[in-house]
C-alpha atoms as a PDB file:
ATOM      1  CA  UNK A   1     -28.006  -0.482 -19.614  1.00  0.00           C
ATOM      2  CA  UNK A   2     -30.869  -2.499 -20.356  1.00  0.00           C
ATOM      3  CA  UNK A   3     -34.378  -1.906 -18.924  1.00  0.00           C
ATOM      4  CA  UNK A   4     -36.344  -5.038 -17.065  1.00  0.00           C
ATOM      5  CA  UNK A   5     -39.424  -3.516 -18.063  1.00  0.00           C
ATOM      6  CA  UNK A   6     -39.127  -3.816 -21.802  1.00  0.00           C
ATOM      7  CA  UNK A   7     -39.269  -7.086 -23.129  1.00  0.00           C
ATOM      8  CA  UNK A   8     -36.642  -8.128 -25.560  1.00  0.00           C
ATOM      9  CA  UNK A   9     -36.301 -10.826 -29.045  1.00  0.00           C
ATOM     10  CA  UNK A  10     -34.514 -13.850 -28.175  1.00  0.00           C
ATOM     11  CA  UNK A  11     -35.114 -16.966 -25.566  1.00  0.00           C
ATOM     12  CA  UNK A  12     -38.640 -18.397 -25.396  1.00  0.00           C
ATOM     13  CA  UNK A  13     -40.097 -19.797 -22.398  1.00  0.00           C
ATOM     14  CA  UNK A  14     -40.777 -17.957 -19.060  1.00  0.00           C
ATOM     15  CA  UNK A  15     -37.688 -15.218 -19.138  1.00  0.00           C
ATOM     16  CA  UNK A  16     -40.654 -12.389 -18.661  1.00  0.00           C
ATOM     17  CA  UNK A  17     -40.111 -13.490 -14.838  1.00  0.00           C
ATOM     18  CA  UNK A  18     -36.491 -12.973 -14.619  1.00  0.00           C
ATOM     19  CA  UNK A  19     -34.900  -9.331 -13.927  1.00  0.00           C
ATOM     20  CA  UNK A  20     -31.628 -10.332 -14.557  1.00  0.00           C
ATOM     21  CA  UNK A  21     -29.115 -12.816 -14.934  1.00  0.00           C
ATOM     22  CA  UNK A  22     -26.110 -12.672 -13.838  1.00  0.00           C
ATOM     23  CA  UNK A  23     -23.285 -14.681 -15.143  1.00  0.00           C
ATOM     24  CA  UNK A  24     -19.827 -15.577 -13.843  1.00  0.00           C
ATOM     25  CA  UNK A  25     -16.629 -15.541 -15.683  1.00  0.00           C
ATOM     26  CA  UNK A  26     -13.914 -17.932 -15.504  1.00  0.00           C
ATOM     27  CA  UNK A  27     -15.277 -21.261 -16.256  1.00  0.00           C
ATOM     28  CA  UNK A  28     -18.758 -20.191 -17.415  1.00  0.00           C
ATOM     29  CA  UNK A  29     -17.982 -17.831 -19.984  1.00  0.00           C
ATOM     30  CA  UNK A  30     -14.525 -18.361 -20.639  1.00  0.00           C
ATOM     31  CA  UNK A  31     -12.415 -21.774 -20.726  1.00  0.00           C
ATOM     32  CA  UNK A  32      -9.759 -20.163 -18.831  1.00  0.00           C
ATOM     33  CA  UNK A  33      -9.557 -21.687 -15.626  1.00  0.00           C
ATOM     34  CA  UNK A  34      -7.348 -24.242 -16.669  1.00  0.00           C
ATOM     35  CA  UNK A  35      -4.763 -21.796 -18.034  1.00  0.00           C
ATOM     36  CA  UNK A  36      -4.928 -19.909 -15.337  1.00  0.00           C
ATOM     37  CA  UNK A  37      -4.306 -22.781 -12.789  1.00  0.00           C
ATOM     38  CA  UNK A  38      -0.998 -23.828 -15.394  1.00  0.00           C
ATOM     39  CA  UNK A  39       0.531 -20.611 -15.520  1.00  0.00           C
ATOM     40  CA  UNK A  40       0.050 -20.139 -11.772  1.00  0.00           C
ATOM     41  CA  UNK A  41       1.784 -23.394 -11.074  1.00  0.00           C
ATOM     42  CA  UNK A  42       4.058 -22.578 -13.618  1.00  0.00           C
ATOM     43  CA  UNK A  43       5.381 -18.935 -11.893  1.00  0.00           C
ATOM     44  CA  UNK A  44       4.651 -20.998  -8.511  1.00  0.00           C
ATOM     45  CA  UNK A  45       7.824 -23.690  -9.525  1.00  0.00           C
ATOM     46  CA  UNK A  46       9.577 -20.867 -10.618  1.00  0.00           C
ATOM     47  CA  UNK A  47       9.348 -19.166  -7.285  1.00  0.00           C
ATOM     48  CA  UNK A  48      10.472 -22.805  -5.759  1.00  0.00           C
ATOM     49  CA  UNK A  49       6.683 -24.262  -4.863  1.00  0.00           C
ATOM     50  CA  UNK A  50       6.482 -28.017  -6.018  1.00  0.00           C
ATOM     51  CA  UNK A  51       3.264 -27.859  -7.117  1.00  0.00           C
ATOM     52  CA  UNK A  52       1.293 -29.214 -10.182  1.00  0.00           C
ATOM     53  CA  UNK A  53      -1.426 -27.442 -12.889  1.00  0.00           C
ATOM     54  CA  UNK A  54      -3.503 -30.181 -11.629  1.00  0.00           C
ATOM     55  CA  UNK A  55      -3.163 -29.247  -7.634  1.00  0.00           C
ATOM     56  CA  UNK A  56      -3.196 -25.560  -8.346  1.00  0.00           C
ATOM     57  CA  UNK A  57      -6.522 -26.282 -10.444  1.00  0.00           C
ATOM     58  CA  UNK A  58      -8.258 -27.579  -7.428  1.00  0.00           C
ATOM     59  CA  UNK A  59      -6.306 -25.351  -4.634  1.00  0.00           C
ATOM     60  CA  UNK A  60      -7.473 -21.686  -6.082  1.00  0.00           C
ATOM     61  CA  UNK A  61      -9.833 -22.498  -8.697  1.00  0.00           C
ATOM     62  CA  UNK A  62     -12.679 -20.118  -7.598  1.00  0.00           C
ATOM     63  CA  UNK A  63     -11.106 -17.972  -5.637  1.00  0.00           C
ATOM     64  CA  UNK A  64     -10.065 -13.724  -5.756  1.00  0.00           C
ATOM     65  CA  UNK A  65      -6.775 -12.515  -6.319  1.00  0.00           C
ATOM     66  CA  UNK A  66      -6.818 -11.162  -2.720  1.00  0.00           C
ATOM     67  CA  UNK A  67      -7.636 -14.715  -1.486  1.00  0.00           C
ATOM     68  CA  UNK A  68      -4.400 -16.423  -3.686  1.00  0.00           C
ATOM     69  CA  UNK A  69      -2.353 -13.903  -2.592  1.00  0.00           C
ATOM     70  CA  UNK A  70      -3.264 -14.883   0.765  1.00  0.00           C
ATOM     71  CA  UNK A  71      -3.071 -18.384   0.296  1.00  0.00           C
ATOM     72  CA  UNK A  72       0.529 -17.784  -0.898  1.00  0.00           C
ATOM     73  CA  UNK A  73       1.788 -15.767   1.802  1.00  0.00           C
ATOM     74  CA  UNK A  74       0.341 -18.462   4.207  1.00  0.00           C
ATOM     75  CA  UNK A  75       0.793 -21.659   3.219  1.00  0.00           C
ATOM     76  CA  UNK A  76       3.791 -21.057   1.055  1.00  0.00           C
ATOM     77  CA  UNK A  77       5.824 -17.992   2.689  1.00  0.00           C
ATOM     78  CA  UNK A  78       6.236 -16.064  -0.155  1.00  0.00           C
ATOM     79  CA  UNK A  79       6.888 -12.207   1.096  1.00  0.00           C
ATOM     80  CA  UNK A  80       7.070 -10.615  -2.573  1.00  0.00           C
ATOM     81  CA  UNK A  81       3.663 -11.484  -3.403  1.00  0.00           C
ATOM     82  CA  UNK A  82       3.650  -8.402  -5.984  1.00  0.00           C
ATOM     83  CA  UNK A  83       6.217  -9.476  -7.753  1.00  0.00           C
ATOM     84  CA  UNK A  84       4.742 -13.305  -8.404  1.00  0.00           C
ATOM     85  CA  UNK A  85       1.875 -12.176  -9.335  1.00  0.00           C
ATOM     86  CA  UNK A  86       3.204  -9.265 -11.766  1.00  0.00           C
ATOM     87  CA  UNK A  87       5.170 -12.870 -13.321  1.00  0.00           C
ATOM     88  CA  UNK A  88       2.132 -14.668 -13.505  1.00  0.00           C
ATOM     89  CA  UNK A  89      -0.077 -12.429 -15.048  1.00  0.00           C
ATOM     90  CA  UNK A  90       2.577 -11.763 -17.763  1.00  0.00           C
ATOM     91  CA  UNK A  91       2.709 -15.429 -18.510  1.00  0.00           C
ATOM     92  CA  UNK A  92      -1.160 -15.956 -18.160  1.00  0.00           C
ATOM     93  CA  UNK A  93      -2.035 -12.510 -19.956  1.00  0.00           C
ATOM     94  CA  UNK A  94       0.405 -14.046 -23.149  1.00  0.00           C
ATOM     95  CA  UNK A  95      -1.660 -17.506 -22.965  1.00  0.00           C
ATOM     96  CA  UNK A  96      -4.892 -15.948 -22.999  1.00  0.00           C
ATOM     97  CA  UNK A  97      -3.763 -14.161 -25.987  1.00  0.00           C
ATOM     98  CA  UNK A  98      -2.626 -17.553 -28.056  1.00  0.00           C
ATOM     99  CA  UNK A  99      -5.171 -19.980 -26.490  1.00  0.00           C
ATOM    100  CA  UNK A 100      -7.976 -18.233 -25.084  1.00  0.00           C
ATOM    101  CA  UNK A 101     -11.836 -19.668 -26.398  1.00  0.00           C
ATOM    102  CA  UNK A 102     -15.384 -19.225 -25.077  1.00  0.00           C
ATOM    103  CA  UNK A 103     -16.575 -22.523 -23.004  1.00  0.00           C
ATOM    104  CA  UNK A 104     -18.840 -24.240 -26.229  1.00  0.00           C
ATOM    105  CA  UNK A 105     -21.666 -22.935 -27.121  1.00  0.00           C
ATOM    106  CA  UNK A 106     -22.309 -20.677 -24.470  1.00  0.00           C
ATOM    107  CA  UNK A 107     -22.248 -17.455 -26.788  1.00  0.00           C
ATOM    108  CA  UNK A 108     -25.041 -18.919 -28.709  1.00  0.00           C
ATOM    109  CA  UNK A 109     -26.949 -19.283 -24.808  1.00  0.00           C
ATOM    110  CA  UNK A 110     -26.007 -15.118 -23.676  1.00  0.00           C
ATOM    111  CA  UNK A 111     -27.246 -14.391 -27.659  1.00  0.00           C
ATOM    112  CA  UNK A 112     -30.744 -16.002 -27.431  1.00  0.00           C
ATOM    113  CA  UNK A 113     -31.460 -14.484 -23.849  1.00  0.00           C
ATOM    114  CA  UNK A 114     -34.675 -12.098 -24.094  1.00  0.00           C
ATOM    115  CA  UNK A 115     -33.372 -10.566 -20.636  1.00  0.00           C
ATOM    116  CA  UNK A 116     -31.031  -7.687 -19.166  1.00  0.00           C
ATOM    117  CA  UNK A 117     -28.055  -9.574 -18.530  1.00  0.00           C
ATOM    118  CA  UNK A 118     -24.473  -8.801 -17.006  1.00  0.00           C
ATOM    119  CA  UNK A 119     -21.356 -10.483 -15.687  1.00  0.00           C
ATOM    120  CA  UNK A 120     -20.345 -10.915 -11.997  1.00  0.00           C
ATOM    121  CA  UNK A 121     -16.471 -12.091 -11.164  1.00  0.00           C
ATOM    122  CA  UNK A 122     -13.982 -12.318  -8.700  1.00  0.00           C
ATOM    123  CA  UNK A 123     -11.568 -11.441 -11.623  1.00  0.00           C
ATOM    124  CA  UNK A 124     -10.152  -8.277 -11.359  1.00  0.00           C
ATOM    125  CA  UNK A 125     -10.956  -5.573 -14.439  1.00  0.00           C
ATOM    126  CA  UNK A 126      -7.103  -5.748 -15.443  1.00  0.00           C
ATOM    127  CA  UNK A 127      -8.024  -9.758 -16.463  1.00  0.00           C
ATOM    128  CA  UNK A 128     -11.016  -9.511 -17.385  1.00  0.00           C
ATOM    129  CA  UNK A 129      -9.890  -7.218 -19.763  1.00  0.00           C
ATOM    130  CA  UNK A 130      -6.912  -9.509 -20.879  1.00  0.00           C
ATOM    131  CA  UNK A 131      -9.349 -12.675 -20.837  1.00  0.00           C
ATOM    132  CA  UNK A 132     -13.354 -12.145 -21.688  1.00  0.00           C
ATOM    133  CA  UNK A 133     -11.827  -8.846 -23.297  1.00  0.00           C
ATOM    134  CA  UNK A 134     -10.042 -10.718 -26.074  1.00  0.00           C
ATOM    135  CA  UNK A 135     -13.106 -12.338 -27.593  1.00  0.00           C
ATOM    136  CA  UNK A 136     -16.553 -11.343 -29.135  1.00  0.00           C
ATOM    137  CA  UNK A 137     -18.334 -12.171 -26.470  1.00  0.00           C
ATOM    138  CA  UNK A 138     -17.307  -9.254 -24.647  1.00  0.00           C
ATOM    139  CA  UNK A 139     -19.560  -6.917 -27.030  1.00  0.00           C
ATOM    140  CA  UNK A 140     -22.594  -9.237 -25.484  1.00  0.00           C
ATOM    141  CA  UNK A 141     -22.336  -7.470 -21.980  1.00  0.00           C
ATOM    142  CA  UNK A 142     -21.583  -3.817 -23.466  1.00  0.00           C
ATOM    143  CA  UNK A 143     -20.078  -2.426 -20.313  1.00  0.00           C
ATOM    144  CA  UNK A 144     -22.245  -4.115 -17.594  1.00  0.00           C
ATOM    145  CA  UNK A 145     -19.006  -6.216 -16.599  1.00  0.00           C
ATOM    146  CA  UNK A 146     -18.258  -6.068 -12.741  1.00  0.00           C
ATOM    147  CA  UNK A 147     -15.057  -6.955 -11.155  1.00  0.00           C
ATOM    148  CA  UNK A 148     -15.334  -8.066  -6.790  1.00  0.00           C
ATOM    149  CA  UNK A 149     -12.704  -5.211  -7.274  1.00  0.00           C
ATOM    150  CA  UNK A 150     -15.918  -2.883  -6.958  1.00  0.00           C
ATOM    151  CA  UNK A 151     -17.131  -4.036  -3.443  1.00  0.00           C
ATOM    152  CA  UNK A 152     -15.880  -4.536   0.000  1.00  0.00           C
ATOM    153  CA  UNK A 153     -15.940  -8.294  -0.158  1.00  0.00           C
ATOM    154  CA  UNK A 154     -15.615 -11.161  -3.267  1.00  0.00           C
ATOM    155  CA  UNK A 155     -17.862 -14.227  -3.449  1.00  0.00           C
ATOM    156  CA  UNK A 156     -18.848 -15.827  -1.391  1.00  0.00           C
ATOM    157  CA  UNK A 157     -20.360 -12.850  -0.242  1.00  0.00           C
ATOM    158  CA  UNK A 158     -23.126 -11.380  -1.805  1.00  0.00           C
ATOM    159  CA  UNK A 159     -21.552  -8.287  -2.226  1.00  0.00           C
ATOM    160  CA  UNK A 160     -21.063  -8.360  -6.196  1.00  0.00           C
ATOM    161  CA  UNK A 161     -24.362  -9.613  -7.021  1.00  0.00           C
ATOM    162  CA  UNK A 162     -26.208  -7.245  -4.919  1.00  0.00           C
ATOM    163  CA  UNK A 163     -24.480  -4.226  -6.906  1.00  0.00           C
ATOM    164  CA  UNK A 164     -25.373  -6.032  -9.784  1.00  0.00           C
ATOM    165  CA  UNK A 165     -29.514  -5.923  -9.201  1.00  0.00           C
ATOM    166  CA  UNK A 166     -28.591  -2.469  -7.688  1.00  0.00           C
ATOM    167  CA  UNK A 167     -27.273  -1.462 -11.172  1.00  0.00           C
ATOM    168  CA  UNK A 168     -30.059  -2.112 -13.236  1.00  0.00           C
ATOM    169  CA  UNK A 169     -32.647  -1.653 -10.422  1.00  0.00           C
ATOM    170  CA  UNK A 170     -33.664  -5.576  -9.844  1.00  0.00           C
ATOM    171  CA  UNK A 171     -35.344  -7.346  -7.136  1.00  0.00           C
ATOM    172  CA  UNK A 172     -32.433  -9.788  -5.582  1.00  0.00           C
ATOM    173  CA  UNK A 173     -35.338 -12.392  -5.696  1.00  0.00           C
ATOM    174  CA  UNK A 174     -35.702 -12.538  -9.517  1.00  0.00           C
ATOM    175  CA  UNK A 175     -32.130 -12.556 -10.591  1.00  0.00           C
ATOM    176  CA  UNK A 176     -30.782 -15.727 -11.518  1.00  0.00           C
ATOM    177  CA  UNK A 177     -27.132 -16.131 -11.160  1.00  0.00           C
ATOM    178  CA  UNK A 178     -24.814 -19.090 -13.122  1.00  0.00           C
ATOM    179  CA  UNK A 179     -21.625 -19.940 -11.614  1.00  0.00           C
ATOM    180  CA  UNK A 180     -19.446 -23.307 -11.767  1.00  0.00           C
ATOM    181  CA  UNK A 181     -17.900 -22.554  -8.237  1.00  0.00           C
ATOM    182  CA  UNK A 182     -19.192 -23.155  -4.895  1.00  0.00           C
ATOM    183  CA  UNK A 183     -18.382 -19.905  -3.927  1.00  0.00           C
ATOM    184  CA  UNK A 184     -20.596 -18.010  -6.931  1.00  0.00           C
ATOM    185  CA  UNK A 185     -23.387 -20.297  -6.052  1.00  0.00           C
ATOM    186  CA  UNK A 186     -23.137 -19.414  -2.217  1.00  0.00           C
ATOM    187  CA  UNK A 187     -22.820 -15.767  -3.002  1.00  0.00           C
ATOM    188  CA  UNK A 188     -26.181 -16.290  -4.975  1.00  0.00           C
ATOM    189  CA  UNK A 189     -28.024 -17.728  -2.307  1.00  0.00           C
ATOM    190  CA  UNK A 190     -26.828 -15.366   0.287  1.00  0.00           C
ATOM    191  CA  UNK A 191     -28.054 -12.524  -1.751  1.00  0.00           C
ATOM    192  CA  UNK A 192     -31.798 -14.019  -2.160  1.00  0.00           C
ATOM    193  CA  UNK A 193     -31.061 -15.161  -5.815  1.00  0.00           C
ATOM    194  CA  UNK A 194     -31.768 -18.192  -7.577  1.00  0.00           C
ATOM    195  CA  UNK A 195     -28.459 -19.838  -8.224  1.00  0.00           C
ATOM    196  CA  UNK A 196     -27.379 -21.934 -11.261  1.00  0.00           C
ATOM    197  CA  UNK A 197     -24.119 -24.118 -10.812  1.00  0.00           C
ATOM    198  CA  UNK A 198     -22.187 -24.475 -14.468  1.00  0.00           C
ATOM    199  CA  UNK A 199     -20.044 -27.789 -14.656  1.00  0.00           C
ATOM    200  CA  UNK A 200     -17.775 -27.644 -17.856  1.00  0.00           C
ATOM    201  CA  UNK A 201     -17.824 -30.993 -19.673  1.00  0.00           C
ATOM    202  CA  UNK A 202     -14.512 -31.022 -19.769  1.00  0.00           C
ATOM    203  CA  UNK A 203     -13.524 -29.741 -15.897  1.00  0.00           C
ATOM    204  CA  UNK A 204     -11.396 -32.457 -14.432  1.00  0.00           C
ATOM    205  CA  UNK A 205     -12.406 -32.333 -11.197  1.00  0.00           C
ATOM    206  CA  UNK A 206     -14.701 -35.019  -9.915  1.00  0.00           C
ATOM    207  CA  UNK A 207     -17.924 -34.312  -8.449  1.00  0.00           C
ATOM    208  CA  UNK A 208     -18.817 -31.027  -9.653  1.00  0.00           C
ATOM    209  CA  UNK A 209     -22.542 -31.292  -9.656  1.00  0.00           C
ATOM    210  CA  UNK A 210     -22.571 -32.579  -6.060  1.00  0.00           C
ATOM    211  CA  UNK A 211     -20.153 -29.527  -4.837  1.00  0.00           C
ATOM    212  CA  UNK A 212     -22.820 -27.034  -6.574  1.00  0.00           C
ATOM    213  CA  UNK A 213     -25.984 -29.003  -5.158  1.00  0.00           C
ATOM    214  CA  UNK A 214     -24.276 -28.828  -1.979  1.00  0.00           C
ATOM    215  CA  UNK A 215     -23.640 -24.903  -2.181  1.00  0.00           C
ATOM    216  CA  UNK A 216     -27.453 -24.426  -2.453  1.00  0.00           C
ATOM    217  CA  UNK A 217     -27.841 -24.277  -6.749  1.00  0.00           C
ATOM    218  CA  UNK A 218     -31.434 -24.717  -7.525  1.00  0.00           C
ATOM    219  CA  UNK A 219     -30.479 -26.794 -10.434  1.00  0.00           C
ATOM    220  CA  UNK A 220     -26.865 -27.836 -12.021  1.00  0.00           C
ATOM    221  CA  UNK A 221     -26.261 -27.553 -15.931  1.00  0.00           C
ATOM    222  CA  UNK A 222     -23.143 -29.571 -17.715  1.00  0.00           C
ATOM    223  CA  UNK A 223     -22.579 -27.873 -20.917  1.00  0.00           C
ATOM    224  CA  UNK A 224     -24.300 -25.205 -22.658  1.00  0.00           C
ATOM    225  CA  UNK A 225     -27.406 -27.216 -23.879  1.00  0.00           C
ATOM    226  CA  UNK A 226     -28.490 -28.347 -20.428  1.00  0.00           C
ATOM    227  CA  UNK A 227     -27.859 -24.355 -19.265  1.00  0.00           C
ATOM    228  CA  UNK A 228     -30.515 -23.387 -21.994  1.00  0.00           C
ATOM    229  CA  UNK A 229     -33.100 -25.786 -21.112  1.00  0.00           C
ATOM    230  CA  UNK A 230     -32.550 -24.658 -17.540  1.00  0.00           C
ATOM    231  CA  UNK A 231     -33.285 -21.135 -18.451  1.00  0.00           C
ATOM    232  CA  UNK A 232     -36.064 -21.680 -20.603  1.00  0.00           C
ATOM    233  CA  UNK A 233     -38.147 -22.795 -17.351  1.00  0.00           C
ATOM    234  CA  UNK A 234     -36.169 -21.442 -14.719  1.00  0.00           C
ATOM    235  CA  UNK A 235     -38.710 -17.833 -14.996  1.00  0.00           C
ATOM    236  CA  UNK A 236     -41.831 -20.371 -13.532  1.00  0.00           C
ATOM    237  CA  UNK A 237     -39.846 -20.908 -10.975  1.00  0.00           C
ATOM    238  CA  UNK A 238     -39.166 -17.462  -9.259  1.00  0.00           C
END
């Protein structure tokens, strides 16, 4: 685990400010989100749920595995949970595996950072493993990847991210945190962190940036280059 103290190569700016940053997963790191929201539609038909990739997209995108599960027992009545989900993560653990990609060019932004970084998700291990796990960018984070599997509660709580700064002994106030859900960016600003909402170019949904302002971001990137100039200042800010 990295040290805050000791300054490191990379990013230029006003990083010497910044503890740690924390990074989400799905949808900031990884373009699997809309994989994820196929397959479950997918294993949802299959179960007898008319349902679309598109309405599953919006409907869970975001959200834990305990929360879906939930979600599925509630508004859909399925009693074998287990056993849809053991269906869909066969089906969405063989797509990551032929389609799987990094969202653009946000390797080269985790490369160039000069600061102790890590990555926060309401993914459990077992697909994070399957998912970020598959690709280079993995190596990036050495082990400091955390699953809401290790705390009591997933984001929107602060839960996650407060382990996080625990972990490598940083002040809650100067940790930045990028996430493209409402939820990350809530989680964020309940645990005294400056929040970054992440809007893929390429996310269908409409009004991303307005979702993320709303959630309490201190400033919204779309697409890798805006997230770098964000971080080159974002240090003055903290």
């Amino acid at each position: 685990m990295l040290d805050s103290r000791i300054d490191y190569p990379g990013m230029p700016g006003r990083m010497d400010n910044v503890d740690l940053v924390i990074f989400d997963c799905d949808g900031v790191l990884i373009d699997s989100e809309p994989i994820a929201s196929r397959t479950l539609a997918e294993t949802l038909q299959g179960a007898g749920i008319a349902i679309s990739a598109a309405e599953a997209h919006v409907k869970f995108t975001g959200n834990s595995e305990s929360i879906i599960a939930e979600m599925c027992r509630r508004e859909y009545g399925i009693s074998d949970v287990t056993g849809l989900f053991e269906r869909w993560h066969r089906h969405l653990f063989d797509e990551f595996a032929r389609s799987l990609t990094p969202i653009a060019g946000i390797a080269e932004v985790v490369n160039s950072l000069n600061r102790p970084k890590c990555v926060a998700s309401n993914s459990t291990m077992q697909r994070l493993r399957n998912s970020l796990g598959k690709l280079d960018l993995w190596s990036a984070f050495g082990e400091d990847v955390f699953s809401a599997e290790l705390v009591p509660r997933p984001k929107p709580a602060p839960d996650l991210l407060l382990h996080c700064a625990e972990r490598f002994r940083a002040r809650p106030t100067k940790c930045v945190m990028i996430d493209d859900s409402a939820h990350g960016v809530a989680a964020a600003v309940a645990a005294g962190m400056t929040a970054i909402g992440f809007v893929d170019p390429a996310d269908p949904r409409p009004g991303r940036r307005a979702v993320l302002d709303a959630a309490g971001a201190a400033a919204v990137a779309t697409g890798a280059g805006e997230l770098t100039a964000i971080l080159e200042n974002v240090g003055g800010r903290l």
